[in-house]
N, C-alpha and C. Protein backbone atom coordinates (compact mmCIF):
# COMPACT_ATOMS: atom_id res chain seq x y z
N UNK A 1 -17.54 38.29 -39.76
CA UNK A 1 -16.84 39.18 -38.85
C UNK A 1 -16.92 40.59 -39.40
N UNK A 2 -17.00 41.55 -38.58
CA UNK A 2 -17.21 43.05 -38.90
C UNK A 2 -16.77 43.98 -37.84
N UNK A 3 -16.41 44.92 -38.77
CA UNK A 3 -16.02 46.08 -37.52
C UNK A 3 -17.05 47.57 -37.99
N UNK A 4 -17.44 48.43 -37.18
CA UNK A 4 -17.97 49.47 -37.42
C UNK A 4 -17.20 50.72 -37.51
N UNK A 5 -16.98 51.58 -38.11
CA UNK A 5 -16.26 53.08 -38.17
C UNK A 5 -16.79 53.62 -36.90
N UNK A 6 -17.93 54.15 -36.30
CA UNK A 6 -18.91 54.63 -35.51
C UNK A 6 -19.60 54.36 -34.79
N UNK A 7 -19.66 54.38 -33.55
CA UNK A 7 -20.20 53.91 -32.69
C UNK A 7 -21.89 53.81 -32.62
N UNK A 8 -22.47 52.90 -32.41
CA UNK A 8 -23.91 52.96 -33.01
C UNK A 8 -24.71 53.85 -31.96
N UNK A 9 -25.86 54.28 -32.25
CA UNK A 9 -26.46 55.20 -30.94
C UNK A 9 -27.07 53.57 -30.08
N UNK A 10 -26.99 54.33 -28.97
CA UNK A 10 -27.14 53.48 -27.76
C UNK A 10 -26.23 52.68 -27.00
N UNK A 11 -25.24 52.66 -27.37
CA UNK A 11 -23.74 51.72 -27.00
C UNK A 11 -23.46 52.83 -26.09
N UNK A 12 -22.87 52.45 -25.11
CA UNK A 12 -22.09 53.70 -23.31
C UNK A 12 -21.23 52.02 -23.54
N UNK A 13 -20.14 52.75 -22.78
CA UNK A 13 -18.97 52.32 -22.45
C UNK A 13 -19.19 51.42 -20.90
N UNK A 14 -18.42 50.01 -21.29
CA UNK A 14 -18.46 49.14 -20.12
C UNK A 14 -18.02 48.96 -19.18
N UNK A 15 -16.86 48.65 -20.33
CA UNK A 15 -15.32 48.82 -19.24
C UNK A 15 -14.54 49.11 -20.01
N UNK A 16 -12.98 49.28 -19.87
CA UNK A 16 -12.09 49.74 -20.39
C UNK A 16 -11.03 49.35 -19.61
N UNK A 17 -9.71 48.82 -20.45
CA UNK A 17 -8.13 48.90 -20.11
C UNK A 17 -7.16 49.54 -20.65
N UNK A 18 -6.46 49.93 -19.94
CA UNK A 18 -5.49 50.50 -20.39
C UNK A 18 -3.66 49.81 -19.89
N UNK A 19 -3.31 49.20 -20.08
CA UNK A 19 -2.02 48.67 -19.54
C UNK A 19 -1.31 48.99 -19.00
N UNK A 20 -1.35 50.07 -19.22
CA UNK A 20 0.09 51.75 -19.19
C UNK A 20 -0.38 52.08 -17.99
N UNK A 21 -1.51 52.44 -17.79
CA UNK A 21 -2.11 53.23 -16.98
C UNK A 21 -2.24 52.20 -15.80
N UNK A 22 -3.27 51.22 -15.92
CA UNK A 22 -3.66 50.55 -15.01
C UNK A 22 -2.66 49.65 -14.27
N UNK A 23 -2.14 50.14 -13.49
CA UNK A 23 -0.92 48.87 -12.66
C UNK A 23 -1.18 47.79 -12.72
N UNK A 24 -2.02 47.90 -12.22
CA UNK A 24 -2.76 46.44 -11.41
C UNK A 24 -3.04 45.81 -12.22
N UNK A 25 -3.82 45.95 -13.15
CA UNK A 25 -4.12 45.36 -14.65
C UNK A 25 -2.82 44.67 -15.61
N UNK A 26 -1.76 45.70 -15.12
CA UNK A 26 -0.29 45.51 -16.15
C UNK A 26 0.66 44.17 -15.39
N UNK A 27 0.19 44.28 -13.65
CA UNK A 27 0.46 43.36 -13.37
C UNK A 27 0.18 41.78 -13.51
N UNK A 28 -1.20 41.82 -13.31
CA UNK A 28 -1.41 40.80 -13.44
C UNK A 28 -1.73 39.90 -14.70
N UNK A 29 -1.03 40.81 -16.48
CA UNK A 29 -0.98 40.57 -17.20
C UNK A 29 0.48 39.74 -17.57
N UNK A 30 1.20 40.61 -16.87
CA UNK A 30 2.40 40.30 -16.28
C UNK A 30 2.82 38.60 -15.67
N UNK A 31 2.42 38.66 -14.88
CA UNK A 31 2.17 37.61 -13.76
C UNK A 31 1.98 36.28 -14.88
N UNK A 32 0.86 36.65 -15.33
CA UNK A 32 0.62 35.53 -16.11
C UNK A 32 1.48 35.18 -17.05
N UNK A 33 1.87 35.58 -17.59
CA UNK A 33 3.25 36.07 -18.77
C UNK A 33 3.52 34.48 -18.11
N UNK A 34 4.20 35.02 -16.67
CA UNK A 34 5.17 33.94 -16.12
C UNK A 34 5.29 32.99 -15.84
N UNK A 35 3.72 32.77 -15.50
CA UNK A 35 3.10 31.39 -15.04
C UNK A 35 2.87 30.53 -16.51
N UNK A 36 2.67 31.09 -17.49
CA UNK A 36 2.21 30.21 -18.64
C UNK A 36 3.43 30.19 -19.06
N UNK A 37 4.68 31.08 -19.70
CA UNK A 37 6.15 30.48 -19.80
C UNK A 37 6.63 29.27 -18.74
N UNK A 38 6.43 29.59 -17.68
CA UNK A 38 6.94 28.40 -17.08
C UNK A 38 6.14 27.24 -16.38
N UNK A 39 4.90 27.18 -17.41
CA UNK A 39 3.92 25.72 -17.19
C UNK A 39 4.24 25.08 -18.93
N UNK A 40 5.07 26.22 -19.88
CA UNK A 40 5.30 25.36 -20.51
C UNK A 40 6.99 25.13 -21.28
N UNK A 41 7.87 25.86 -20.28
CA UNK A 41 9.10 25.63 -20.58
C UNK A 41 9.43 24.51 -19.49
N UNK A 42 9.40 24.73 -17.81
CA UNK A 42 9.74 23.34 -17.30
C UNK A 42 9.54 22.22 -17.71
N UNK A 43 8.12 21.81 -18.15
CA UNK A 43 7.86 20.15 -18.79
C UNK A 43 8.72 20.07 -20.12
N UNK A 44 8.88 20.92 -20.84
CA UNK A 44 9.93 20.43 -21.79
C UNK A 44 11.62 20.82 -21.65
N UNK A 45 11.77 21.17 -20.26
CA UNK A 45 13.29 20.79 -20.03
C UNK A 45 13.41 19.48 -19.88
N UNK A 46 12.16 18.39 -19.51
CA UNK A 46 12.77 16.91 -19.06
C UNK A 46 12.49 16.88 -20.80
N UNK A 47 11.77 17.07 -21.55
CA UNK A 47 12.32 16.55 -23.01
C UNK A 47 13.82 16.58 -23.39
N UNK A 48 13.83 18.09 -23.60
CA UNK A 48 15.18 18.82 -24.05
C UNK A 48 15.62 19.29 -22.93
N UNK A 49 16.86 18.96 -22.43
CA UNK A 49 17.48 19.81 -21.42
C UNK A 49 17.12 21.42 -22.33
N UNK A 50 17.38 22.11 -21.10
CA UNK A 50 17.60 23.82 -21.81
C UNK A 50 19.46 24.13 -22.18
N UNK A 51 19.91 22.90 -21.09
CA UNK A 51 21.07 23.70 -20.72
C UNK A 51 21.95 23.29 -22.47
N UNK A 52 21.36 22.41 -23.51
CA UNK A 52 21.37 22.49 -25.01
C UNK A 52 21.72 23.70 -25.57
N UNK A 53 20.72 24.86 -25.75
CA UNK A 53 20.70 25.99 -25.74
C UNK A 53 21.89 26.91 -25.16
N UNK A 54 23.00 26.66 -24.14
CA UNK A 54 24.12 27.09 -23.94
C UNK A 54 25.42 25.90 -24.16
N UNK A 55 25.14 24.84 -24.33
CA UNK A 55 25.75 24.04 -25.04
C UNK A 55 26.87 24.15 -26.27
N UNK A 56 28.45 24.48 -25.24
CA UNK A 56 29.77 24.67 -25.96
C UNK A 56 30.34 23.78 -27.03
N UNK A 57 29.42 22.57 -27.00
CA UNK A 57 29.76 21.43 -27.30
C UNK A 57 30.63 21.50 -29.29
N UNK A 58 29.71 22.34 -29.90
CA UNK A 58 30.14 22.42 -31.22
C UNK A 58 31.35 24.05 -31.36
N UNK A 59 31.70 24.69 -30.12
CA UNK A 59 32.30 25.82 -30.10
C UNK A 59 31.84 27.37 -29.76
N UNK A 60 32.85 28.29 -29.43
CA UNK A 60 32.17 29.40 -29.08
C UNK A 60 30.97 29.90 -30.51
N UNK A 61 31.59 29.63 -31.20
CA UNK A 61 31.27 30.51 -32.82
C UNK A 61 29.87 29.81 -32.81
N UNK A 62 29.68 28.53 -32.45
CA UNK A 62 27.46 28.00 -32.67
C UNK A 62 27.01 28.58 -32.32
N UNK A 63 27.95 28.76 -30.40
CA UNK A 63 27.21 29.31 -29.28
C UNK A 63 26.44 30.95 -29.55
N UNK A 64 27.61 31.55 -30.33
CA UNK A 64 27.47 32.99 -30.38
C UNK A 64 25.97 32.56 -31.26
N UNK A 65 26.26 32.00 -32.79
CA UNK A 65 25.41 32.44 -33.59
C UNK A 65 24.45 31.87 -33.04
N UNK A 66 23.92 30.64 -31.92
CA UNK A 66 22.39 30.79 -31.77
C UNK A 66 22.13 31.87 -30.95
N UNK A 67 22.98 32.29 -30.09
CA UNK A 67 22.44 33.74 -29.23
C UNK A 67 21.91 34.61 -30.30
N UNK A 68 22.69 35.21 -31.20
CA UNK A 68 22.50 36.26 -31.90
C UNK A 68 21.26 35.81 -32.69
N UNK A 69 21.20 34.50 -33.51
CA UNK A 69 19.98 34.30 -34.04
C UNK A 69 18.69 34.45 -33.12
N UNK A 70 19.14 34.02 -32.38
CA UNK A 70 17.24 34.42 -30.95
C UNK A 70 16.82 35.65 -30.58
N UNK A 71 18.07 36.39 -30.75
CA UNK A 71 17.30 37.75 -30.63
C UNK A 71 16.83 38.01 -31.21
N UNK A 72 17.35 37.90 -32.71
CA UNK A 72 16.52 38.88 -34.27
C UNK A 72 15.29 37.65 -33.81
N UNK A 73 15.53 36.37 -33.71
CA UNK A 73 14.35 35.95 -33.88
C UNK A 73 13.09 36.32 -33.21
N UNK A 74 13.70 36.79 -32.14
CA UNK A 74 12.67 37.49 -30.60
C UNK A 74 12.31 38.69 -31.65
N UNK A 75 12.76 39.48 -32.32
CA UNK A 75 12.44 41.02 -32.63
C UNK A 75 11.69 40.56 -33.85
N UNK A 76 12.23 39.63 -34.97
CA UNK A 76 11.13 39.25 -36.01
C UNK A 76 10.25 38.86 -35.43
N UNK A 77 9.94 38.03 -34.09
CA UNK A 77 8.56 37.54 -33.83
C UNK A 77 7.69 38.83 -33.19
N UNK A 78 8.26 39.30 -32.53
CA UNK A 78 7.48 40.97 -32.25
C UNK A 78 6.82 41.83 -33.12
N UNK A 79 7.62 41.85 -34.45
CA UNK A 79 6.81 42.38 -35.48
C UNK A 79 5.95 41.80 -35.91
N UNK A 80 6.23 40.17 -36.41
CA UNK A 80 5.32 39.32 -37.30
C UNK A 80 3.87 39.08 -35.82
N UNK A 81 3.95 39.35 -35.38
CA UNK A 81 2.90 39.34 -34.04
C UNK A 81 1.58 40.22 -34.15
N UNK A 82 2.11 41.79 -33.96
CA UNK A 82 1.57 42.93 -34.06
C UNK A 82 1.18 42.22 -35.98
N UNK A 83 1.90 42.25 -36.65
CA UNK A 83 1.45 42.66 -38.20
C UNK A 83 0.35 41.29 -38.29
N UNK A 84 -0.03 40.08 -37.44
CA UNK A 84 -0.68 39.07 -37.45
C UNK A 84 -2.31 40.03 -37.27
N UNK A 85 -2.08 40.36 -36.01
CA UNK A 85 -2.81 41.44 -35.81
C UNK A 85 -3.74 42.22 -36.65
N UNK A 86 -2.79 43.29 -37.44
CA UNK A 86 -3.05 43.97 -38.33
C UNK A 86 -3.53 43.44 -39.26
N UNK A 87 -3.18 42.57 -40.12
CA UNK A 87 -3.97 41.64 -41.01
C UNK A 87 -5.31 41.18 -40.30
N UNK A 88 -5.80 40.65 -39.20
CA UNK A 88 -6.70 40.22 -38.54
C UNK A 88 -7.80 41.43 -38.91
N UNK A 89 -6.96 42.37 -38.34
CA UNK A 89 -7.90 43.35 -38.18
C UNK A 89 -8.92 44.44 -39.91
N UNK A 90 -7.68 44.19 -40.85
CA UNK A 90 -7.96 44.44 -41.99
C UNK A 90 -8.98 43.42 -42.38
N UNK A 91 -8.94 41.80 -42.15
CA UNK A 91 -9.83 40.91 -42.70
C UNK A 91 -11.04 41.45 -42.02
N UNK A 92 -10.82 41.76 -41.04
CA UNK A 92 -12.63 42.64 -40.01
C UNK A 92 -12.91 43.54 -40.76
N UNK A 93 -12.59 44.27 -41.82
CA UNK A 93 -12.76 45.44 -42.20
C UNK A 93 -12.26 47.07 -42.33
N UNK A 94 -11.04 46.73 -41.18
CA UNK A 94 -10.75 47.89 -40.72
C UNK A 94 -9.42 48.85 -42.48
N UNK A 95 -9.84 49.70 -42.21
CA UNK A 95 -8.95 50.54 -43.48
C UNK A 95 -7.68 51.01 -42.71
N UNK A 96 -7.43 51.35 -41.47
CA UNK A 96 -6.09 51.70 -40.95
C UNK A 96 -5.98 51.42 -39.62
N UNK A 97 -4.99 50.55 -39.75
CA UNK A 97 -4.28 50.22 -38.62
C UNK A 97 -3.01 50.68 -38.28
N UNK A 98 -3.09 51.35 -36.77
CA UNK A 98 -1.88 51.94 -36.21
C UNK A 98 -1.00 51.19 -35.43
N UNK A 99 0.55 51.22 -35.91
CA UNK A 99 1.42 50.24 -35.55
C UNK A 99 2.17 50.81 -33.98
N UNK A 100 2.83 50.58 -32.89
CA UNK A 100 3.93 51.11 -32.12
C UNK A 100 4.54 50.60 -31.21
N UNK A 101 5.55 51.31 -30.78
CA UNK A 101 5.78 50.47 -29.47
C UNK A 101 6.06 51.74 -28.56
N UNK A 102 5.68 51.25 -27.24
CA UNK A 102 5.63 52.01 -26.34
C UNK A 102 6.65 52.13 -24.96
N UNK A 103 7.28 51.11 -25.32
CA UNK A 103 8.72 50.98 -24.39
C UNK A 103 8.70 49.45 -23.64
N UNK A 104 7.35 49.40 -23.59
CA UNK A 104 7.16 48.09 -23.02
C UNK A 104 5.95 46.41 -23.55
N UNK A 105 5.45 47.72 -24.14
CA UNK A 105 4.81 46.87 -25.44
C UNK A 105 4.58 47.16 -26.58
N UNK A 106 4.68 46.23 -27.63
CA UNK A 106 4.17 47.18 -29.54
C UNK A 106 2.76 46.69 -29.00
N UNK A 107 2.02 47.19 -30.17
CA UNK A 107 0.57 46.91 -30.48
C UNK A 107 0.67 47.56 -31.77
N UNK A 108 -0.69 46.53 -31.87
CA UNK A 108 -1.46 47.00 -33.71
C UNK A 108 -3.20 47.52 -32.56
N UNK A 109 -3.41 48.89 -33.26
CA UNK A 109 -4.12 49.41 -33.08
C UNK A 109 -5.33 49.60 -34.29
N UNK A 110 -6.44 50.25 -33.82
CA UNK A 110 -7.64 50.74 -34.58
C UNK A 110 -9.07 51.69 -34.04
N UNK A 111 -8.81 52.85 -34.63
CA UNK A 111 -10.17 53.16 -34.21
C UNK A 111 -11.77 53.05 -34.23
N UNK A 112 -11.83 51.63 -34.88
CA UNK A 112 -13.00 51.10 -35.45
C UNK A 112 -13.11 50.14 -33.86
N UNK A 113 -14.55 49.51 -34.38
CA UNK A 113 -15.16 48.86 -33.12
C UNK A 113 -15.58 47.78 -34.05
N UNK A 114 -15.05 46.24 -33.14
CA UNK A 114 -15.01 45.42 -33.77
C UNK A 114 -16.23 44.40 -32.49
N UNK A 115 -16.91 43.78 -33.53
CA UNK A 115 -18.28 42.67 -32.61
C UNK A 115 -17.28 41.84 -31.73
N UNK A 116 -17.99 41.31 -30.84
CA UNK A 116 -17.36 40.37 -30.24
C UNK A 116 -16.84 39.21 -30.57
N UNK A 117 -16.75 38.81 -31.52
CA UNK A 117 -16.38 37.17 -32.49
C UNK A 117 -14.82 38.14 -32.98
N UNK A 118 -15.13 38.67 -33.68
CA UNK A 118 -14.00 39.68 -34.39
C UNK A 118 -13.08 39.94 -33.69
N UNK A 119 -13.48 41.06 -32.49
CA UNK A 119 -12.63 40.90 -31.67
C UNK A 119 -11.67 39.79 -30.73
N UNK A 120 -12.28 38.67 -30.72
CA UNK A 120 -11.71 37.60 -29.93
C UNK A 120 -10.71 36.73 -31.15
N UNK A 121 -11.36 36.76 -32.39
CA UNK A 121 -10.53 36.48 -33.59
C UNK A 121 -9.46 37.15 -33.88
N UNK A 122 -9.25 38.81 -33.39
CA UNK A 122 -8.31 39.30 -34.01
C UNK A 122 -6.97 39.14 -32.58
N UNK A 123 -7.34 38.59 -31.53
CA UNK A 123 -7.20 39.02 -30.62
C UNK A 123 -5.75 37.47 -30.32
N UNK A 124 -6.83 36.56 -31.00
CA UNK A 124 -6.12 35.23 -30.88
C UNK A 124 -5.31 34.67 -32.03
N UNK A 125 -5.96 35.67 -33.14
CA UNK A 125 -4.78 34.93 -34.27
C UNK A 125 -3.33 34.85 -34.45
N UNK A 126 -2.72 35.95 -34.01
CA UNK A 126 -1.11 35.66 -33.83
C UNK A 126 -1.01 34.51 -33.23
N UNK A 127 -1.41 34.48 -31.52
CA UNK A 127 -0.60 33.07 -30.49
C UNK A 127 -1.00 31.56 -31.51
N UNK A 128 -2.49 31.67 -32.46
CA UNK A 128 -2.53 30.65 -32.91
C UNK A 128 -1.82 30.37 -34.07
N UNK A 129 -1.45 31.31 -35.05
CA UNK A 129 -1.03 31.26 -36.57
C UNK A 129 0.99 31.36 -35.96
N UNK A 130 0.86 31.75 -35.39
CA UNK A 130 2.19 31.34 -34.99
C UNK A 130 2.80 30.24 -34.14
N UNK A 131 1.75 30.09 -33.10
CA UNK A 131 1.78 29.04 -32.07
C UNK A 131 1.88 27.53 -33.36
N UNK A 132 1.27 27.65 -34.11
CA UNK A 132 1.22 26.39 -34.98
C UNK A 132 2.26 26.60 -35.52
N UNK A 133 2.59 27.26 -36.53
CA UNK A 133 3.61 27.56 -37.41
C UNK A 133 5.30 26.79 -36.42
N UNK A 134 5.52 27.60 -35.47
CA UNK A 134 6.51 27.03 -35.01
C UNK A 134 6.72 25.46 -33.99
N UNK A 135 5.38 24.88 -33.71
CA UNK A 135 5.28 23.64 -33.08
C UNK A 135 5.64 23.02 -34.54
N UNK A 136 5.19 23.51 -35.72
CA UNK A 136 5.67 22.47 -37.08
C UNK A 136 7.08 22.50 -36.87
N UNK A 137 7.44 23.74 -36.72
CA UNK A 137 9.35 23.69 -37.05
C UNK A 137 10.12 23.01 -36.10
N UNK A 138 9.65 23.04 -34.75
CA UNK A 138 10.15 22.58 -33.34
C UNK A 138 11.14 21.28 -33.91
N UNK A 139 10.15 20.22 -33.78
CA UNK A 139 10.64 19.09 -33.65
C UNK A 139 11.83 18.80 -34.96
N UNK A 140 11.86 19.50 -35.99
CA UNK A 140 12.73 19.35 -37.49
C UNK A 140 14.18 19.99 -36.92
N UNK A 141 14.28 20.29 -35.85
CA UNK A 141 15.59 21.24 -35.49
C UNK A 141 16.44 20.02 -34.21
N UNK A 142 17.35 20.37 -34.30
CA UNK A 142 18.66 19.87 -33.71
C UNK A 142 18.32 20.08 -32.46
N UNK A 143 18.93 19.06 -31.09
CA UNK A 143 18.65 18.95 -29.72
C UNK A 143 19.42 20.88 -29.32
N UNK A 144 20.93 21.37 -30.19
CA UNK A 144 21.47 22.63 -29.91
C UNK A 144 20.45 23.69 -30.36
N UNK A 145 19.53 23.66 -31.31
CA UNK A 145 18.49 24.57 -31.63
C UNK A 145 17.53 24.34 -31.17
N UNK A 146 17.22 23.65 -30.68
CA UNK A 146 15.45 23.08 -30.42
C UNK A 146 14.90 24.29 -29.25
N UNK A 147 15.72 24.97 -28.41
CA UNK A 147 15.79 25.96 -27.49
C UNK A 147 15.55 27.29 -28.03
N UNK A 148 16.27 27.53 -29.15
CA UNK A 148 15.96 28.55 -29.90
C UNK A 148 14.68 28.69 -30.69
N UNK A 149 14.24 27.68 -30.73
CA UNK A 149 12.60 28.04 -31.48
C UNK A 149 11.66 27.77 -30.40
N UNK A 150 12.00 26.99 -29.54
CA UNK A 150 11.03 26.92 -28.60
C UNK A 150 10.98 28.30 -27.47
N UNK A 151 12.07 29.28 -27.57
CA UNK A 151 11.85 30.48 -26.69
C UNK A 151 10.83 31.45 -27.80
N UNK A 152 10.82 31.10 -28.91
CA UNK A 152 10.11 31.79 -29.66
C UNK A 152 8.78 31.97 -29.54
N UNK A 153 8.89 30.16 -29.30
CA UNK A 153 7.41 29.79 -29.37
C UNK A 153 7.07 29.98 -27.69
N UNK A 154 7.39 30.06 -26.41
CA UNK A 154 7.48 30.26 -25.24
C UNK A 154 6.99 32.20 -25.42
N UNK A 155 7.67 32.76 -26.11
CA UNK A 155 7.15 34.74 -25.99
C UNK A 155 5.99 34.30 -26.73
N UNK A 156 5.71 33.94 -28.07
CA UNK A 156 4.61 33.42 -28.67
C UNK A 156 2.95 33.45 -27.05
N UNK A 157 3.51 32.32 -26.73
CA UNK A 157 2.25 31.72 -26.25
C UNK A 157 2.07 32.80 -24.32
N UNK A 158 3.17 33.11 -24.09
CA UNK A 158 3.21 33.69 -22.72
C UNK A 158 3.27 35.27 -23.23
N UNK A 159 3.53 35.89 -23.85
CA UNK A 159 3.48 37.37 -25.08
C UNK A 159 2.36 37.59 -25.20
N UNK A 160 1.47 36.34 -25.43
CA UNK A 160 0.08 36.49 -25.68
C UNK A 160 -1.43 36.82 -24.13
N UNK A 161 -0.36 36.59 -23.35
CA UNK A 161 -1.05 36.75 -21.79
C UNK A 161 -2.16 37.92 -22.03
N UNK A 162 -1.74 38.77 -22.60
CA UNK A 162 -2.69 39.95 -22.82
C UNK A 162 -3.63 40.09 -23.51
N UNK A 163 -4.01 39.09 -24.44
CA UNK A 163 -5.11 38.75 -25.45
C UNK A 163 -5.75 37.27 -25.20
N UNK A 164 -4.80 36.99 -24.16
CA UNK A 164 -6.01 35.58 -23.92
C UNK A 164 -6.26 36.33 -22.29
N UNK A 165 -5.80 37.17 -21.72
CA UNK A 165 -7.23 37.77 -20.65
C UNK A 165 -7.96 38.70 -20.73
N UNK A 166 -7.91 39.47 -22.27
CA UNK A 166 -8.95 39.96 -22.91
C UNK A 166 -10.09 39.07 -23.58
N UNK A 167 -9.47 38.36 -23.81
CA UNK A 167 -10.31 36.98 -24.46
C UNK A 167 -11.09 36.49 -23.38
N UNK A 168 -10.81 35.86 -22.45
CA UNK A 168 -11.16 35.46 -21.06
C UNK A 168 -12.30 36.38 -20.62
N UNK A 169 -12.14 37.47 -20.51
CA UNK A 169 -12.56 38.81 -19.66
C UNK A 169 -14.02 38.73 -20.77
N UNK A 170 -13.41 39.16 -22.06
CA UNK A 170 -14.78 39.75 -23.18
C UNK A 170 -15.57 38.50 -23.40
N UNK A 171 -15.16 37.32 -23.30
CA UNK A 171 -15.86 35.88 -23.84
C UNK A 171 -17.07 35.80 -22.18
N UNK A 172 -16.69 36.38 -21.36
CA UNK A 172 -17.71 36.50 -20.75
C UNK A 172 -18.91 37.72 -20.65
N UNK A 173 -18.89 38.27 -21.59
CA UNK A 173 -19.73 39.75 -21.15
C UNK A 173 -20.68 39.45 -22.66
N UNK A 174 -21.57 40.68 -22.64
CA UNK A 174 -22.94 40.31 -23.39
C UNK A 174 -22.50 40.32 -24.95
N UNK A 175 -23.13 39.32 -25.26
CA UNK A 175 -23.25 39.12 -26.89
C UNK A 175 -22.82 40.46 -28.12
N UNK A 176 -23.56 41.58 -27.39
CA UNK A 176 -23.49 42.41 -28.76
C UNK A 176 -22.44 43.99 -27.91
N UNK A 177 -21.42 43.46 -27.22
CA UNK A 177 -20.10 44.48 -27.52
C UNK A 177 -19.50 44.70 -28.54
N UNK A 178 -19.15 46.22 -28.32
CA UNK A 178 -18.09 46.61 -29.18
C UNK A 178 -16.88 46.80 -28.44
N UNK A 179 -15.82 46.52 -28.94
CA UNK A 179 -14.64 46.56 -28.94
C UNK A 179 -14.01 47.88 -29.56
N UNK A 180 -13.57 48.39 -29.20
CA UNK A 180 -12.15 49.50 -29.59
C UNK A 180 -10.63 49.57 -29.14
N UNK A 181 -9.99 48.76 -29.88
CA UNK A 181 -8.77 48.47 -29.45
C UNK A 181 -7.65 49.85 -29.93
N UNK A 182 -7.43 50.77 -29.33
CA UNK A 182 -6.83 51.39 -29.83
C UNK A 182 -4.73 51.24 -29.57
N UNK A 183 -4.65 50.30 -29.31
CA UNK A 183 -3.21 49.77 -29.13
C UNK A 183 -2.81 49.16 -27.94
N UNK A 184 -2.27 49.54 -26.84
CA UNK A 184 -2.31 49.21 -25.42
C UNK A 184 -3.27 49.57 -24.30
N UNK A 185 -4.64 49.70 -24.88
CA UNK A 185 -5.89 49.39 -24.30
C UNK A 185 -6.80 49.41 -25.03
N UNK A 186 -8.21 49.29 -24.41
CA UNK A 186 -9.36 49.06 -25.16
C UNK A 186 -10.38 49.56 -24.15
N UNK A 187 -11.41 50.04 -25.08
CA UNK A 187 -12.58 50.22 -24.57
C UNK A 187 -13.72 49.20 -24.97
N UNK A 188 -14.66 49.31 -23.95
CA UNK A 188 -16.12 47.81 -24.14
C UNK A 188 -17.40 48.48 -24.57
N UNK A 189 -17.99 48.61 -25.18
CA UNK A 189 -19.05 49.54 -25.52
C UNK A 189 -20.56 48.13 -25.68
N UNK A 190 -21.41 49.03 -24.81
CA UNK A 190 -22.77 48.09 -25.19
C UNK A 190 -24.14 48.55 -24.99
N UNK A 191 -25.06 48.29 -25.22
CA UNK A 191 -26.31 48.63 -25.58
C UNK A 191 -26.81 48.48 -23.86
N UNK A 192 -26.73 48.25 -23.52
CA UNK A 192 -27.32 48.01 -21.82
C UNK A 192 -26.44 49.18 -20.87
């Protein structure tokens, strides 16, 4: 896997997204969000009820602390996401990666141009290195917690809507793209 500083001569630009910018694009990144949270939170309400997860049963004081724990856990998984990222992108080669958030999404950014393998690697390693990580923890947790790691793992895999239809999108186009992800969009660069 490799990324380039410089764009090679002969590479013009393919396509390009931008999230922010592009509605339509933001929508239907969107959209999907919703459809993949809820193709994989309904089938496991007949496992685990959800209604567990608001479950008075042990007192207000559980109730509070799993609320409060899911958020930090929602905001630790936001960071550890983007910084999955960033590491991805350092193993490609890259020397600086730019971190942010933009009101509606963080990103790990770079001004390097990464091959197409690289890119689809850096693109998928969070939903997978996390997606695993917490299917291990899932089942080790209590029927009152089991909700709380599984919304984790639910932003995890539906969070990721935006890098598996970049994935989708780039896994179809020619062999030798470059990629420039500069945070909440990207540009496609290629020799043709």
């Amino acid at each position: 896997m490799k990324n380039v500083e410089k764009l090679p001569e002969g590479y013009r630009e393919i396509y390009s997204l931008d999230l922010q910018k592009n509605k339509k694009a933001s929508v239907v990144v969107n959209l999907l969000a919703l459809v993949i949270a809820a193709l994989f939170a309904v089938p496991m309400h007949f496992v685990v009820p959800i209604t567990e997860l608001y479950s008075m049963e042990n007192g207000l004081t559980s109730y509070t602390v799993r609320c409060v724990t899911m958020i930090v856990l929602m905001i630790v998984y936001m960071v550890l996401h983007e910084a999955i990222h960033g590491i991805a992108m350092k193993m490609c080669g890259t020397k600086k990666v730019k971190y942010g958030f933009t009101g509606l999404y963080a990103f790990a950014g770079s001004n390097d141009f990464y091959d197409k393998k690289s890119y689809i690697f850096i693109s998928l390693a969070p939903v997978v290195v996390l997606g695993i990580v917490l299917a291990v923890i899932n089942p080790f947790v209590s029927a009152e917690w089991f909700w709380v790691v599984y919304m984790i793992q639910l932003m995890n895999i539906s969070g990721a809507a935006g890098d598996i239809f970049v994935t989708a999108r780039f896994s179809r186009m020619l062999s030798d793209i470059l990629v420039q992800d500069y945070g909440v969009g990207m540009k496609v660069y290629s020799r043709e």
